[in-house]
N, C-alpha and C. Protein backbone atom coordinates (compact mmCIF):
# COMPACT_ATOMS: atom_id res chain seq x y z
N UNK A 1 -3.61 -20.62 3.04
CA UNK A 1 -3.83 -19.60 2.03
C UNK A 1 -2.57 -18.73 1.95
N UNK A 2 -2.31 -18.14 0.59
CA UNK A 2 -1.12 -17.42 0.04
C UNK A 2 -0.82 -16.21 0.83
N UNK A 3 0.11 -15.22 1.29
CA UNK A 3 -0.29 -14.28 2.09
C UNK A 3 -0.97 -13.00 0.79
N UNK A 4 -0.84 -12.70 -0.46
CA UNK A 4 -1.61 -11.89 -0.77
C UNK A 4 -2.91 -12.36 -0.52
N UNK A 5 -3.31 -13.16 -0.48
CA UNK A 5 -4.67 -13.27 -0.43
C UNK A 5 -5.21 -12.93 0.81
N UNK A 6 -4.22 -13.39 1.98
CA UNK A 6 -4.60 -12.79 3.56
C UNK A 6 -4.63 -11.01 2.89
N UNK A 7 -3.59 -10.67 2.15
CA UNK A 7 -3.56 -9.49 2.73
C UNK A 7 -5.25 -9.08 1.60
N UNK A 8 -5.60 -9.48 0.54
CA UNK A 8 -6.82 -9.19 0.03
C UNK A 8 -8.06 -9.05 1.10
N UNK A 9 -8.05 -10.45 1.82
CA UNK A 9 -9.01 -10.45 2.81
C UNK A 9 -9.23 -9.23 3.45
N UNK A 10 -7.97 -9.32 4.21
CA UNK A 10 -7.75 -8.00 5.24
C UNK A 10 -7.80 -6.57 4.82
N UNK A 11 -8.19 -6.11 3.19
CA UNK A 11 -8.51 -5.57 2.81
C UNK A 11 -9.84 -5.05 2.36
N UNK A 12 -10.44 -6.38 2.20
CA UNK A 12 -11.91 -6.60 1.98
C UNK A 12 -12.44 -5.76 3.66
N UNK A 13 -11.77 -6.76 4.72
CA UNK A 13 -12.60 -6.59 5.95
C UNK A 13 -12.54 -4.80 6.22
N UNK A 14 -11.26 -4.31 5.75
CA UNK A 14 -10.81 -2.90 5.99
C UNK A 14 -12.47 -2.32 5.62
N UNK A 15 -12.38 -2.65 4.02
CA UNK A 15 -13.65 -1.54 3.35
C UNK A 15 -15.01 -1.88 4.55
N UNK A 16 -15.32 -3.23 4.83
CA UNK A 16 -16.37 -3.59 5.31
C UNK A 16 -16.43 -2.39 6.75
N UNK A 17 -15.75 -2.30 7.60
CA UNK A 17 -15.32 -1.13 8.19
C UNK A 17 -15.54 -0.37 8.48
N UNK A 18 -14.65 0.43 7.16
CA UNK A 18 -14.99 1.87 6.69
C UNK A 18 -16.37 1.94 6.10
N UNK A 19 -16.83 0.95 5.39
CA UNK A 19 -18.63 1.62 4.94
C UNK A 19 -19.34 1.32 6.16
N UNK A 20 -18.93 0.55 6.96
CA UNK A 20 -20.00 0.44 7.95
C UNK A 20 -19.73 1.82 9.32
N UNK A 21 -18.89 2.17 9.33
CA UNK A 21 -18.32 3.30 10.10
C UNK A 21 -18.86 4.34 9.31
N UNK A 22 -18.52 4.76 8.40
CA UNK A 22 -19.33 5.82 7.57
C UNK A 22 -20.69 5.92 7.42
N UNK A 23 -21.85 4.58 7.38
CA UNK A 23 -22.96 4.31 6.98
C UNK A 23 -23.22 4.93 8.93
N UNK A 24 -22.84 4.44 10.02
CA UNK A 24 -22.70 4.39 11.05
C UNK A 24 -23.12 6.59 11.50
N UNK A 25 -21.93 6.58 11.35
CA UNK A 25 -21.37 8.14 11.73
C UNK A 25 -20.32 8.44 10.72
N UNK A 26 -20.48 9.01 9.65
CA UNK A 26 -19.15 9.85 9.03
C UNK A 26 -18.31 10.52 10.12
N UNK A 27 -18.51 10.56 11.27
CA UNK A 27 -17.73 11.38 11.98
C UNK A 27 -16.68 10.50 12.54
N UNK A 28 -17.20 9.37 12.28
CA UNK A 28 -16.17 8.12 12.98
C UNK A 28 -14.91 8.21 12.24
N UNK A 29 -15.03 8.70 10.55
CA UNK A 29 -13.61 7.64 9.88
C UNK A 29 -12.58 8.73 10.31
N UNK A 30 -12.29 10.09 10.49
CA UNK A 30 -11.06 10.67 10.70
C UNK A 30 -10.32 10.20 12.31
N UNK A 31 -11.41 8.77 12.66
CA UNK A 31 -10.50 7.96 13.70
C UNK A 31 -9.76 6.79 13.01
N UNK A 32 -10.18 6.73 12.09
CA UNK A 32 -10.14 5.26 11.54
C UNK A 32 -8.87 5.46 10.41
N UNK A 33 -9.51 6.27 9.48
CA UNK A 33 -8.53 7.06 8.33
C UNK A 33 -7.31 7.38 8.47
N UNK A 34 -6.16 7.72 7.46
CA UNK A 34 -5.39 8.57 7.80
C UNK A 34 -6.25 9.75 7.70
N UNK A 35 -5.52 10.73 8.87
CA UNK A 35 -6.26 12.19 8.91
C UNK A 35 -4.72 12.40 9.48
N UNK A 36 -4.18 13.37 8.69
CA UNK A 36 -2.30 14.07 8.92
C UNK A 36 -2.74 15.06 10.22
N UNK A 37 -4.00 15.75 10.40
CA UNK A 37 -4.21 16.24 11.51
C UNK A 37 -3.83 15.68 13.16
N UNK A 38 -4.71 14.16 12.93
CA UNK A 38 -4.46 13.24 13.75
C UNK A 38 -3.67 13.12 14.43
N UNK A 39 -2.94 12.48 13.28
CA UNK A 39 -1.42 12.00 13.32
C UNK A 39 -0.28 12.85 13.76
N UNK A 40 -0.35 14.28 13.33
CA UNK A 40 0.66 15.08 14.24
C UNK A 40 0.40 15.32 15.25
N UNK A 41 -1.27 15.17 15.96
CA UNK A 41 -1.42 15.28 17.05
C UNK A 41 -1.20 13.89 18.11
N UNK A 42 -0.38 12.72 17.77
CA UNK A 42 -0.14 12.51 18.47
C UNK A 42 -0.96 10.23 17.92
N UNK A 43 -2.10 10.45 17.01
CA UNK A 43 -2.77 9.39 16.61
C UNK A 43 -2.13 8.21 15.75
N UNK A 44 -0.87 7.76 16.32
CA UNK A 44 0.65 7.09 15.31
C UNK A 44 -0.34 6.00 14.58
N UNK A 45 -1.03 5.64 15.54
CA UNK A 45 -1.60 3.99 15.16
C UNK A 45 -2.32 4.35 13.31
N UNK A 46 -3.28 5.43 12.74
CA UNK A 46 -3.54 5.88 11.65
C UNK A 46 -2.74 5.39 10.58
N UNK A 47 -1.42 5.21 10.98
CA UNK A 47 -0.66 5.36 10.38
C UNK A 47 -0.59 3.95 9.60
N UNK A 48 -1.34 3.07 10.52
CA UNK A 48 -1.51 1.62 9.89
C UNK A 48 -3.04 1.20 9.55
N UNK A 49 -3.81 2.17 10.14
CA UNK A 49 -5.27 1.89 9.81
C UNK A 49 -5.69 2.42 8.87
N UNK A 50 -5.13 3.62 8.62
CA UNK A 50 -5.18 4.28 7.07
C UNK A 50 -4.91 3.27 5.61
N UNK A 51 -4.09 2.11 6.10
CA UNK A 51 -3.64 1.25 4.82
C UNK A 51 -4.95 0.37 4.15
N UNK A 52 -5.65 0.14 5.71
CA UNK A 52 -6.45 -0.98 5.58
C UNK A 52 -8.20 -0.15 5.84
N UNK A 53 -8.32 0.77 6.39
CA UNK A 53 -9.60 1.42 6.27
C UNK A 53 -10.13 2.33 4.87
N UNK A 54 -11.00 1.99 4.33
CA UNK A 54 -11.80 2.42 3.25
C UNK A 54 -13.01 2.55 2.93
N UNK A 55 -13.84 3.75 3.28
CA UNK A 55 -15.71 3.64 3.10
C UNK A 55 -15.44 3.46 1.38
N UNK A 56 -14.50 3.72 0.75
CA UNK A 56 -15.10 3.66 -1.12
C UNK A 56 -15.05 2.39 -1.34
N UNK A 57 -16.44 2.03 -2.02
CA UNK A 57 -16.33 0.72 -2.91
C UNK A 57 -15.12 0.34 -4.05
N UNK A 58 -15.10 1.91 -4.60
CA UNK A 58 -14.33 1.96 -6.01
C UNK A 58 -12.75 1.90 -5.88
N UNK A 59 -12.50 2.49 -4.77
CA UNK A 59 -11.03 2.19 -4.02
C UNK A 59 -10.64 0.62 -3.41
N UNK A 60 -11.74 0.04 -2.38
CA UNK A 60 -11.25 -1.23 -2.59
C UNK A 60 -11.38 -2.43 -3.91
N UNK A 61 -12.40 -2.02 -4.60
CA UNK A 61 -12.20 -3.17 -6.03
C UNK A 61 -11.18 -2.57 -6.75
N UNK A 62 -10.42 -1.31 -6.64
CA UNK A 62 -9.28 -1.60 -7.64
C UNK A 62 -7.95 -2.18 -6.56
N UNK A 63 -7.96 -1.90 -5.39
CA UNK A 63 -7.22 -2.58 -4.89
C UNK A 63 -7.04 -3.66 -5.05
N UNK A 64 -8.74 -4.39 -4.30
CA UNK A 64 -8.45 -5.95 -4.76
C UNK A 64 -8.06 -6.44 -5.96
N UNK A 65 -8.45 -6.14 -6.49
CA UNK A 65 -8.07 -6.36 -8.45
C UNK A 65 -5.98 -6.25 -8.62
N UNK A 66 -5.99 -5.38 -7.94
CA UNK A 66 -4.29 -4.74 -8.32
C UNK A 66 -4.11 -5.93 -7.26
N UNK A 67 -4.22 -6.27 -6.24
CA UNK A 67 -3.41 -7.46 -5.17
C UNK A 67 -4.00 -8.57 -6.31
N UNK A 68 -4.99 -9.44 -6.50
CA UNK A 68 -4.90 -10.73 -7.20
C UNK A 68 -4.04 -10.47 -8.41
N UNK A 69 -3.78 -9.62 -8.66
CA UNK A 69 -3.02 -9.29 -10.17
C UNK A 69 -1.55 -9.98 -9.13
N UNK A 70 -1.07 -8.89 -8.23
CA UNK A 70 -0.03 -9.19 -7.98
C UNK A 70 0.32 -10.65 -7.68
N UNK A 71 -0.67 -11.34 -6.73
CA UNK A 71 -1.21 -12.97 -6.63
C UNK A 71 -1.03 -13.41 -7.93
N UNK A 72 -1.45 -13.26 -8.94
CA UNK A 72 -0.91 -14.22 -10.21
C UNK A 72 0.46 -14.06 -10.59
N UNK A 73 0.91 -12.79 -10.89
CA UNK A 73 2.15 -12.35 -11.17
C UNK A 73 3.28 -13.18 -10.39
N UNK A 74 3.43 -13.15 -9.07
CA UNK A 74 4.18 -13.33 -8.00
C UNK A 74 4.21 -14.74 -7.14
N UNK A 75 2.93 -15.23 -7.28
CA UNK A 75 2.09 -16.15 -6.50
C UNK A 75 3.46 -16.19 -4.91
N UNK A 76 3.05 -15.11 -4.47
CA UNK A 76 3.49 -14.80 -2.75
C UNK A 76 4.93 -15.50 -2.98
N UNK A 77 5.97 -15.62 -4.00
CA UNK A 77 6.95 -16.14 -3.50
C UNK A 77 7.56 -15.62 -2.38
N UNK A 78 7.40 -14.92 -1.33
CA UNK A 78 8.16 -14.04 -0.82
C UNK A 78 7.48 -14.91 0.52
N UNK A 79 6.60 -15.22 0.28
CA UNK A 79 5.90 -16.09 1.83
C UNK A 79 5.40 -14.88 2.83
N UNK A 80 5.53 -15.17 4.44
CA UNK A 80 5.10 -14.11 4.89
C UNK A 80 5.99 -12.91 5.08
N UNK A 81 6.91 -13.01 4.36
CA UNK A 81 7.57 -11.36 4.04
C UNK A 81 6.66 -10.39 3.84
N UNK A 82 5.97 -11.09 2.76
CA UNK A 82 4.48 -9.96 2.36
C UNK A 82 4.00 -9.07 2.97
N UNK A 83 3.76 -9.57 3.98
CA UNK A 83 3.10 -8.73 5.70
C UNK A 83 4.17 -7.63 5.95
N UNK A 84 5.51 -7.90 5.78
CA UNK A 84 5.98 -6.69 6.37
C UNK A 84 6.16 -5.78 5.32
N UNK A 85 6.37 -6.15 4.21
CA UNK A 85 6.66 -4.94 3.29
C UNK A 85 5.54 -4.17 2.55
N UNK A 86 3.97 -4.92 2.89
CA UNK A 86 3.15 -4.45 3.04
C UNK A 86 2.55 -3.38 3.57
N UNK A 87 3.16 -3.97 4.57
CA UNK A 87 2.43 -2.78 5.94
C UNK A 87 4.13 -2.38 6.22
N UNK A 88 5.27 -2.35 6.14
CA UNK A 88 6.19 -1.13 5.86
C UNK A 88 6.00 0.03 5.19
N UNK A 89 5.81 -0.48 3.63
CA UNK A 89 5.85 0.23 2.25
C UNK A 89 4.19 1.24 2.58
N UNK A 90 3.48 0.60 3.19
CA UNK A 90 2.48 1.52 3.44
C UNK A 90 2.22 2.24 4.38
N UNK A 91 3.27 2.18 5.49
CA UNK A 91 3.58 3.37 6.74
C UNK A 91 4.36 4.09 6.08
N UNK A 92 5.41 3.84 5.09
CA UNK A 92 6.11 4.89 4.41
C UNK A 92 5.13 6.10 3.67
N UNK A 93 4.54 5.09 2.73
CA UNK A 93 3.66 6.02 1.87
C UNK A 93 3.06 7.29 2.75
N UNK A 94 2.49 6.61 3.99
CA UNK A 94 1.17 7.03 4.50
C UNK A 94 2.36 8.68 5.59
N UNK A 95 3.25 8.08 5.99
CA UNK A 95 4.03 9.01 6.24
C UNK A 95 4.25 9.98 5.38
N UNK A 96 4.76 9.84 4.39
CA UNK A 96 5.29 10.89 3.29
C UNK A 96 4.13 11.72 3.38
N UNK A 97 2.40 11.07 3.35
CA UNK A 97 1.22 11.70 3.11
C UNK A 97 1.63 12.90 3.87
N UNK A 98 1.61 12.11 5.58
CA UNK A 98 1.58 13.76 6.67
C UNK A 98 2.47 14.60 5.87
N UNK A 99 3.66 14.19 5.79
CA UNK A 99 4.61 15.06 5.59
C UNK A 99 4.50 16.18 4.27
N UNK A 100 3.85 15.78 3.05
CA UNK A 100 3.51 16.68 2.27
C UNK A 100 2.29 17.64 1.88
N UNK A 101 1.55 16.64 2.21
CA UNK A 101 -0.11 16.74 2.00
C UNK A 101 -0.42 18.44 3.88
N UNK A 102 -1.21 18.97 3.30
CA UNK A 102 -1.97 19.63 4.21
C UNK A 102 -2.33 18.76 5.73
N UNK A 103 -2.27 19.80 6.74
CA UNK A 103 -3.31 18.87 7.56
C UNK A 103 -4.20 18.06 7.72
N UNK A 104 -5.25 19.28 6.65
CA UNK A 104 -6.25 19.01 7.18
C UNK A 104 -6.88 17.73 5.91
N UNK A 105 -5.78 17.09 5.50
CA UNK A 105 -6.32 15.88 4.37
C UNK A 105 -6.60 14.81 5.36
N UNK A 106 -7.47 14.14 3.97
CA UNK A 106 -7.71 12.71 4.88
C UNK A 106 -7.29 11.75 3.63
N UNK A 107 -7.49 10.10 3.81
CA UNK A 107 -6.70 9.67 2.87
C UNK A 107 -6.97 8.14 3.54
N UNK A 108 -7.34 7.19 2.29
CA UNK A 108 -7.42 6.09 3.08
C UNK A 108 -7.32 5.23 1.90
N UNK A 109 -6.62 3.54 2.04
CA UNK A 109 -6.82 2.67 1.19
C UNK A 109 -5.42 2.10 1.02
N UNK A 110 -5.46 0.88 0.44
CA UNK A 110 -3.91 0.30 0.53
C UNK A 110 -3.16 0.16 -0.88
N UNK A 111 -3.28 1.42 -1.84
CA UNK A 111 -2.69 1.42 -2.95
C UNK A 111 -1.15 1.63 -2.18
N UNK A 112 -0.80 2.59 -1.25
CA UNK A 112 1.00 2.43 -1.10
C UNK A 112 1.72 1.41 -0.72
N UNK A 113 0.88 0.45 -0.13
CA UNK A 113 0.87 -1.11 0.42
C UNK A 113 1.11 -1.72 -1.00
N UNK A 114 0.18 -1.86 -1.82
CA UNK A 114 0.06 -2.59 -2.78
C UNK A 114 1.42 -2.29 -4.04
N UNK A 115 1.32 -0.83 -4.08
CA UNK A 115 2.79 -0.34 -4.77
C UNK A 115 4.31 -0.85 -4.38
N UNK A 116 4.16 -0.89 -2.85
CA UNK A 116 5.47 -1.28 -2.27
C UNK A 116 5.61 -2.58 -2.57
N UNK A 117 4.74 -3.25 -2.43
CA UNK A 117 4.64 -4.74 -2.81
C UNK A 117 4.98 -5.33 -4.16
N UNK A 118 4.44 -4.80 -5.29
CA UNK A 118 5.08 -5.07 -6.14
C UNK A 118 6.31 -4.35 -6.71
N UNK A 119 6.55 -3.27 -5.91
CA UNK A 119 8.18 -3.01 -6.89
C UNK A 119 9.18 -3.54 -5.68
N UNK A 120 8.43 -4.20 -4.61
CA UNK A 120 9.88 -4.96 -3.74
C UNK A 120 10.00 -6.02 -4.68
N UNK A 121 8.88 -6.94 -5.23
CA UNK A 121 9.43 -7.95 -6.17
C UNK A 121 9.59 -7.17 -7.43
N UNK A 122 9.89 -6.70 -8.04
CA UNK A 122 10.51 -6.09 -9.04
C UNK A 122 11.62 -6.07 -9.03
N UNK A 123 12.02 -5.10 -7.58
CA UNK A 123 13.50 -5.23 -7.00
C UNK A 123 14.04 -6.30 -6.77
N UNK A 124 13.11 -6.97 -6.25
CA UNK A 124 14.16 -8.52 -5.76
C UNK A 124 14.62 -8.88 -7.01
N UNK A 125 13.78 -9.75 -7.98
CA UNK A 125 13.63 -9.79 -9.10
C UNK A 125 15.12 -9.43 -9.68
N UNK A 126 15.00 -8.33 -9.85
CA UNK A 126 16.21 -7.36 -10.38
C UNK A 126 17.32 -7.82 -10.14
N UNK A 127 17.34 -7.51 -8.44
CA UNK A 127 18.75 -8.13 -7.64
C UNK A 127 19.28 -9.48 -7.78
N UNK A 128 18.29 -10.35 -7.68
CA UNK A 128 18.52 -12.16 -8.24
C UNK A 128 19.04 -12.34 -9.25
N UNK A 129 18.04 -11.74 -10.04
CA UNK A 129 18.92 -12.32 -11.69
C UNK A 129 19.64 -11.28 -11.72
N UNK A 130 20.62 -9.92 -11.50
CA UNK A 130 21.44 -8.92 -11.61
C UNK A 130 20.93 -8.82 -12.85
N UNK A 131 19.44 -8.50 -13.65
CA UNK A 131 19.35 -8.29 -14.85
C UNK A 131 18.28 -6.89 -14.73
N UNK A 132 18.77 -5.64 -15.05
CA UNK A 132 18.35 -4.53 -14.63
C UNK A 132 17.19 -4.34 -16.32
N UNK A 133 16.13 -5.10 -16.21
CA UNK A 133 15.69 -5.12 -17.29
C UNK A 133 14.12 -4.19 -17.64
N UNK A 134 13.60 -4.07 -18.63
CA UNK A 134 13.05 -2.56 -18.66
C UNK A 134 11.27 -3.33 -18.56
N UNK A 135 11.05 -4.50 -18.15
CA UNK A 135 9.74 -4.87 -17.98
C UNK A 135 8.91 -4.51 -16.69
N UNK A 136 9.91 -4.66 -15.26
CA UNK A 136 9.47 -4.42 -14.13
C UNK A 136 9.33 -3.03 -13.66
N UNK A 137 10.56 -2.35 -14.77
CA UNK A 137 9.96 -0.72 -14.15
C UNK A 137 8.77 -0.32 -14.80
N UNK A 138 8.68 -0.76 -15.99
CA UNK A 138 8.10 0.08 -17.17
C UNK A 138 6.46 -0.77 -16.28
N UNK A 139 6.09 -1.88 -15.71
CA UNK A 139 4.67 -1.95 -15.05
C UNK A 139 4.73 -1.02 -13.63
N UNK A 140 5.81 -0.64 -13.42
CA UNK A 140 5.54 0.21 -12.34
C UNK A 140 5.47 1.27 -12.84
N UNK A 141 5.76 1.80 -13.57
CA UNK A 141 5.22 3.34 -14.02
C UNK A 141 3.86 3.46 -14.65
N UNK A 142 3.70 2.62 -15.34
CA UNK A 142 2.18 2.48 -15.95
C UNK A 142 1.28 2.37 -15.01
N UNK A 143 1.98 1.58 -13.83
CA UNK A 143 0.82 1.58 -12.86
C UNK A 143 0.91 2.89 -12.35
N UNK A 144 1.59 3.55 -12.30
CA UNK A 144 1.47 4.62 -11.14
C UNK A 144 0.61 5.86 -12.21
N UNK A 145 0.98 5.30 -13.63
CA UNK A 145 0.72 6.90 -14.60
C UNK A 145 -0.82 6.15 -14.53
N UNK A 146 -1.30 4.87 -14.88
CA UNK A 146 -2.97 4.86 -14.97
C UNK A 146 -3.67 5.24 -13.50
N UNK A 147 -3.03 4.66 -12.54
CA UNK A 147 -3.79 5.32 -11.04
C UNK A 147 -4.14 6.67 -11.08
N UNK A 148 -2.87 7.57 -11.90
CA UNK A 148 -3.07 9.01 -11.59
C UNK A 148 -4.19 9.34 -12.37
N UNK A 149 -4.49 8.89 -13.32
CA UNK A 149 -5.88 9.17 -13.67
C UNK A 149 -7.19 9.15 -13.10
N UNK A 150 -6.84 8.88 -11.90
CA UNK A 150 -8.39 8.82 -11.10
C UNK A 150 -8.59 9.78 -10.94
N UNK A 151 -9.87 10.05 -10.05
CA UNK A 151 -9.62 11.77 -9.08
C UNK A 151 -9.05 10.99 -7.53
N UNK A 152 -8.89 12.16 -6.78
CA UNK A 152 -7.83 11.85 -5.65
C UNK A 152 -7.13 10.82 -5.01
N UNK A 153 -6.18 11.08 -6.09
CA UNK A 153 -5.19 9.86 -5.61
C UNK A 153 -4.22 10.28 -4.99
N UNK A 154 -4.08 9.48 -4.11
CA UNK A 154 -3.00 10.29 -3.30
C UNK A 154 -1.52 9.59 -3.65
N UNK A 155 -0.79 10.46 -4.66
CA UNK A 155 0.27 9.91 -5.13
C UNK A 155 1.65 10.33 -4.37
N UNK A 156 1.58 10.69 -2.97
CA UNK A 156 2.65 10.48 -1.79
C UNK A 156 2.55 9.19 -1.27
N UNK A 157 1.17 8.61 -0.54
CA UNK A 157 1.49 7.22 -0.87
C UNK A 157 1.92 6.06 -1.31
N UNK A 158 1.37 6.40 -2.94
CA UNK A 158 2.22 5.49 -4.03
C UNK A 158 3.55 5.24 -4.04
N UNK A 159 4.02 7.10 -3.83
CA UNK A 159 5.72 7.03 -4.34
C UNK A 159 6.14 6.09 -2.96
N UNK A 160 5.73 6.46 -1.91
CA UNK A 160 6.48 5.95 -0.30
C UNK A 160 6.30 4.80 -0.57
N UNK A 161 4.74 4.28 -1.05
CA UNK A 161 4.81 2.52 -1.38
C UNK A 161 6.10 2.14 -2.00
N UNK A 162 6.10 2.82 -3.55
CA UNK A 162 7.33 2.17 -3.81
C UNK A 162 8.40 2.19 -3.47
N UNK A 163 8.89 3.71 -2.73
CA UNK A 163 10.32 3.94 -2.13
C UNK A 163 10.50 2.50 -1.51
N UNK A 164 9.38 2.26 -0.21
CA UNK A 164 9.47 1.19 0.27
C UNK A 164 9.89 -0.11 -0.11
N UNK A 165 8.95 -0.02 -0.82
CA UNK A 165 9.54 -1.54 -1.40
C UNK A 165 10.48 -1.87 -2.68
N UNK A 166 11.27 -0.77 -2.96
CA UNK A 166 12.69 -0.76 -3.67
C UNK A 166 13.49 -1.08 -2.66
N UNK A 167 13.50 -0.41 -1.58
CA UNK A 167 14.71 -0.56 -0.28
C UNK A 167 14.32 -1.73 -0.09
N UNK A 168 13.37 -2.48 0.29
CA UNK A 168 13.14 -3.52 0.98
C UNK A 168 13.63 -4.93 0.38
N UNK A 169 13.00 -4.44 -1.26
CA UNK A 169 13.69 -5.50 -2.38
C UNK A 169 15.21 -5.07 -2.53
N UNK A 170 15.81 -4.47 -2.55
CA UNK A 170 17.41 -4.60 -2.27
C UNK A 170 18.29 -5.01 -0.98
N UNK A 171 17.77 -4.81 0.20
CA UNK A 171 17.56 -5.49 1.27
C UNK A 171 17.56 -7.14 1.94
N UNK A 172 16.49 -7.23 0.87
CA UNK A 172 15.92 -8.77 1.11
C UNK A 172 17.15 -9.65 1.15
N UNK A 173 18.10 -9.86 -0.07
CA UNK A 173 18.95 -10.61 0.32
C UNK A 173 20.52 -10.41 1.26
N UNK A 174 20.13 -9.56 1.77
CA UNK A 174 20.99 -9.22 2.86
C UNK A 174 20.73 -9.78 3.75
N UNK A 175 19.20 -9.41 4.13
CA UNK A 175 18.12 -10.22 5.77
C UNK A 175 18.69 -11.60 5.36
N UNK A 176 18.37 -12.07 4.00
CA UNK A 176 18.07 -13.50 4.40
C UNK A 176 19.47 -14.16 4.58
N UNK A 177 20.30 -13.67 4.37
CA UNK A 177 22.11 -13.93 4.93
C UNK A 177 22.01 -14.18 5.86
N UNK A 178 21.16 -13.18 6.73
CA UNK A 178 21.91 -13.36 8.66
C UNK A 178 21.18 -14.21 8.93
C-alpha cells in the first residue's frame, strides 16, 4: 500500500483513539492532544501525538478526504519520504502552535501534516521542472483560505505544515544527491 494511504490509516486509527479516550474520560485527551501547557512542561512526545490524535469526527473526515485528494493528485511519488515530511511538517506546525497560541490551548488533528505534505510536492514540483508556476500555490492558498472557514482552526499549524514542507521540497533534491 501507497504511503498516503498508511498515513490515512494511521489517521483513521488516531480518531479511533481520541473518540474512544474521550468517550472513555475527557480527562484523558490533554495526554494524548497537543496541550502547549504540556508541552512546555516538559510532554515533547505531544508534539507527535497531537498530529495523529482526534476525538472530532468532522476533523478526521476532512482530513481523510484532503490526504486521498492528495493520493490522487500525487499518487505518493515521493515513496516513504511521505512519513518524514509528514510527521516533520507537522512537529513544525504543532510547534509554532506552543509558540504562539496561549497555554492553556489544546489542538489536535493532522491538517499541518497534511499541509506540509502537499506544498513539499508543490515545491518539489516547482524545483524539478524550475517552472515557478501559479497552479500549485494558488491550491495552497485556497486550501488554507477554505480551512479558515471552519471554527477553530488552528492556522499556526497549517502555516508550520507548510513552512515545512516548502523547506523540505527545496531540500529534497539536495538529500537525494548524497
Amino acid at each position: 500500500m501507497k504511503a498516503t494511504l498508511w498515513l490515512l490509516l494511521l489517521t483513521a486509527l488516531g480518531y479511533l483513539v481520541g473518540a474512544a479516550a474521550y468517550a472513555w474520560s475527557p480527562w484523558l485527551l490533554p495526554y494524548l492532544v497537543l496541550y502547549n501547557r504540556a508541552v512546555l512542561s516538559g510532554y515533547y512526545y505531544e508534539l507527535v501525538t497531537g498530529i495523529l490524535i482526534t476525538p472530532s469526527l468532522l476533523d478526521f473526515l476532512l482530513n481523510a478526504v484532503s490526504l486521498y485528494v492528495a493520493y490522487l493528485m500525487f499518487d505518493s511519488e515521493a515513496g516513504s519520504a511521505e512519513y518524514a515530511v509528514f510527521f516533520l511538517s507537522g512537529i513544525l506546525g504543532n510547534a509554532l502552535t506552543v509558540l504562539l497560541y496561549p497555554p492553556d490551548v489544546m489542538s489536535a488533528g493532522a491538517s499541518g501534516g497534511i499541509f506540509g505534505l502537499i506544498s513539499f510536492y508543490v515545491t518539489r514540483n516547482m524545483v524539478r521542472t524550475r517552472d515557478a508556476g501559479w497552479a500549485g500555490p494558488a491550491l495552497l492558498i485556497a486550501s488554507f483560505a477554505l480551512s479558515s472557514t471552519l471554527p477553530n482552526v488552528n492556522y499556526a499549524a497549517h502555516l508550520g505544515g507548510i513552512m515545512g514542507g516548502v523547506l523540505l521540497g527545496l531540500a529534497e533534491p539536495r538529500i537525494r544527491r548524497v
